[in-house]
Structures are given as structure tokens and as C-alpha cells.
C-alpha atoms as a PDB file:
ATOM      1  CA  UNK A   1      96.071 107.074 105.886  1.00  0.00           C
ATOM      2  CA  UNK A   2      99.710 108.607 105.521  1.00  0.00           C
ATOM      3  CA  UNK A   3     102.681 106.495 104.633  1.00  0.00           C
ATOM      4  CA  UNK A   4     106.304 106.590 104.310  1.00  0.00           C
ATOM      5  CA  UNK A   5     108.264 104.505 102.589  1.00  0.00           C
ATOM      6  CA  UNK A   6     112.256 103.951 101.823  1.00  0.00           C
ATOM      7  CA  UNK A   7     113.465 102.473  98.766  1.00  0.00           C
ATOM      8  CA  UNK A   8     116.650 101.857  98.036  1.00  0.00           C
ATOM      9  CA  UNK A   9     116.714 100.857  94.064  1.00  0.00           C
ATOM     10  CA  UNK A  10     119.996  98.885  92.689  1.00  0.00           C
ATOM     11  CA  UNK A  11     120.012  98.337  89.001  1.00  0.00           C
ATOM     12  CA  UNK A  12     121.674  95.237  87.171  1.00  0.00           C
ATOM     13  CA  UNK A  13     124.197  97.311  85.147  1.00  0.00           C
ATOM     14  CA  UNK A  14     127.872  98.591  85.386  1.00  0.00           C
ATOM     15  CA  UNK A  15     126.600 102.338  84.761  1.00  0.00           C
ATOM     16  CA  UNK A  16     124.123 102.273  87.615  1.00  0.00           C
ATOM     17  CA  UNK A  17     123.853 106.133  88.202  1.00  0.00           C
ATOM     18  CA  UNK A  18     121.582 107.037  84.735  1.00  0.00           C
ATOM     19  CA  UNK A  19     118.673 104.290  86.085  1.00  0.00           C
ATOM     20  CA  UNK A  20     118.936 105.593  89.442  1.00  0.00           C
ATOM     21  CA  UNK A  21     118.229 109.200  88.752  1.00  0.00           C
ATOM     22  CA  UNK A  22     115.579 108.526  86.298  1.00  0.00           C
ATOM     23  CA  UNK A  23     113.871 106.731  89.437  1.00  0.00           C
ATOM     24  CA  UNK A  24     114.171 109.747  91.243  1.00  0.00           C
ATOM     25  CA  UNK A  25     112.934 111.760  88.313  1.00  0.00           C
ATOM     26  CA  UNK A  26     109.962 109.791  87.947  1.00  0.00           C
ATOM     27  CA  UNK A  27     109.322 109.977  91.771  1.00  0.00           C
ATOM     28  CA  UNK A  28     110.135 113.599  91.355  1.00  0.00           C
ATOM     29  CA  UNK A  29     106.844 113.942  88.716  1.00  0.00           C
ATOM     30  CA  UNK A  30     104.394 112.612  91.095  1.00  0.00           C
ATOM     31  CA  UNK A  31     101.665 115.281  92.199  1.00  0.00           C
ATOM     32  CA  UNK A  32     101.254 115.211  96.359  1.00  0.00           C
ATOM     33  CA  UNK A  33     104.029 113.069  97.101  1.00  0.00           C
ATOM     34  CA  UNK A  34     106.988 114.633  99.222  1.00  0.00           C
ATOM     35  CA  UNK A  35     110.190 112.937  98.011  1.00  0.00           C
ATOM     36  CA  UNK A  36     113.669 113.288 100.373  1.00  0.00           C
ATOM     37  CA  UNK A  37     117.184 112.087  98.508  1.00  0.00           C
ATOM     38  CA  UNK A  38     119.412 110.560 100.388  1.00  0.00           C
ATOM     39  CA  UNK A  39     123.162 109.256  99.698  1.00  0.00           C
ATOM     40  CA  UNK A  40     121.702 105.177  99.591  1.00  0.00           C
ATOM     41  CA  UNK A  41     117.871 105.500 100.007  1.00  0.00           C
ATOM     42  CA  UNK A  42     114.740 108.312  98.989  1.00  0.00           C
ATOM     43  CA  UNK A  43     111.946 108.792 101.545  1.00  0.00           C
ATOM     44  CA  UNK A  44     108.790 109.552  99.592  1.00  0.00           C
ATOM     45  CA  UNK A  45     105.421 110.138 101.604  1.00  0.00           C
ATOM     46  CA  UNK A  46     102.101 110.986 100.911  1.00  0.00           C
ATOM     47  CA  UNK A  47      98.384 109.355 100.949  1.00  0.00           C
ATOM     48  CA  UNK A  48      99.118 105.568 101.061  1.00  0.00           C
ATOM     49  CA  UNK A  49      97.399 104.615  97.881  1.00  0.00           C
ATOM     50  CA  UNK A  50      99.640 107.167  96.220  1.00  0.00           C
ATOM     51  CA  UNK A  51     102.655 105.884  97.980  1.00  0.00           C
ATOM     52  CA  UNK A  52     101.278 102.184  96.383  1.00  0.00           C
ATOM     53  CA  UNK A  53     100.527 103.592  93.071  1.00  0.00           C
ATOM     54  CA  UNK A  54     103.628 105.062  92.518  1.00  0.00           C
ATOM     55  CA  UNK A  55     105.983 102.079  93.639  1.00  0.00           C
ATOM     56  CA  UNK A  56     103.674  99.957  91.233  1.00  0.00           C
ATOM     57  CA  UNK A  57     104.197 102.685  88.410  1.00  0.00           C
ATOM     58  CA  UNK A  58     107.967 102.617  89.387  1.00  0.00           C
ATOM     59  CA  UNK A  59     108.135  99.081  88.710  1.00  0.00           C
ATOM     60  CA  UNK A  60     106.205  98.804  85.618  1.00  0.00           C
ATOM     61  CA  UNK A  61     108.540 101.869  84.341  1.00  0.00           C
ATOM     62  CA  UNK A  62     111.587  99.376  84.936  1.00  0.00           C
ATOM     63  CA  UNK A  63     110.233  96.144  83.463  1.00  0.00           C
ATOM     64  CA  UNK A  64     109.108  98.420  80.018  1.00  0.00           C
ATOM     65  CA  UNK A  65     112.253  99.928  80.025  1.00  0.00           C
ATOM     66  CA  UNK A  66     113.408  96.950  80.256  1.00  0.00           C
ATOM     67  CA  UNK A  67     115.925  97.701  83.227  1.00  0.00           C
ATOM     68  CA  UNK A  68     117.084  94.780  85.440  1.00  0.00           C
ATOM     69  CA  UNK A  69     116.363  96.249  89.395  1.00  0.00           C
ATOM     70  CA  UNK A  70     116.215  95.346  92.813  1.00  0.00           C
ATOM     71  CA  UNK A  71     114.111  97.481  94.847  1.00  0.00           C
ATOM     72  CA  UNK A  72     114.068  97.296  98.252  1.00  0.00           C
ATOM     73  CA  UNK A  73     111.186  99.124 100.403  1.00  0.00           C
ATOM     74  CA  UNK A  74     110.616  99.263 103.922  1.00  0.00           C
ATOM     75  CA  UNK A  75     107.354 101.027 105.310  1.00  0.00           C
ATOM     76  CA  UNK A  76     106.016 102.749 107.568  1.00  0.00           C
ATOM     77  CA  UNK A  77     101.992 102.913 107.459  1.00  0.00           C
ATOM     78  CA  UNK A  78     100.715 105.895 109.551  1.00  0.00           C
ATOM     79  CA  UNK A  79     103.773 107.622 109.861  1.00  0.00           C
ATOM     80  CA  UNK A  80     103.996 111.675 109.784  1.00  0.00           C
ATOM     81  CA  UNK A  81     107.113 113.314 108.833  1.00  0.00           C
ATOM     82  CA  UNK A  82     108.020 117.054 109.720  1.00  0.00           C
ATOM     83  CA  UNK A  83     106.761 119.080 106.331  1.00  0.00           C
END
């Protein structure tokens, strides 16, 4: 199944900006996944296990880094965007 997902990521730290793009980045690396950047929020879609995997990677990337985030995630199972 397809999903789409928005996540909005908000680091604990005066100089936000450096953890923020390295989020992208990261989502950026990931093979099949179509990533949109946004002003407040990135769309990524793809297979939903890889949409899953990669939030789960995301996280464990911030906790072993040991950056202080909120990231918030709304989704939408099924959907297909306009590629």
C-alpha cells in the first residue's frame, strides 16, 4: 500500500536550522521514497513500510545523535500524489 506522510520536525536547540536539514538530508538518501520541502513541513511518500522504516530510522538517527526533537507526523495511508 502507498502512503504519505507530513512531518514537521522541531529540534530542542537555539540553532535549529543545522538538525533540520540533516533530517531532510537523511530523508533525501532514502532509495524509492519521493520527498517534497516545504517552508514548515516535508511530504515524503512511497511503499508504506518504507514510509515506517524511514520515520523509525529518522528517530533512531536523533536519539544517537543525541538531538532533542519533536516530530510531528500526520498520515495518510493509501494516498497517491501526482509524480
Amino acid at each position: 500500500m502507498r502512503m504519505t506522510a507530513e512531518l514537521s520536525l522541531y529540534p530542542f536547540d537555539a540553532d535549529y536550522i543545522p538538525t533540520i536539514k540533516a533530517f531532510i538530508d537523511l530523508l533525501n538518501q532514502v532509495e524509492g521514497l519521493h520527498v517534497e520541502t516545504h517552508a514548515t513541513c516535508s511530504i515524503i511518500h512511497g511503499d508504506d513500510q518504507l514510509v515506517m522504516d524511514t520515520l523509525r530510522d529518522g528517530l533512531r538517527w536523533c536519539r544517537e545523535s543525541e538531538r532533542k526533537v519533536v516530530l510531528v507526523s500526520k498520515f495518510l495511508p493509501g494516498h497517491q500524489l501526482d509524480e
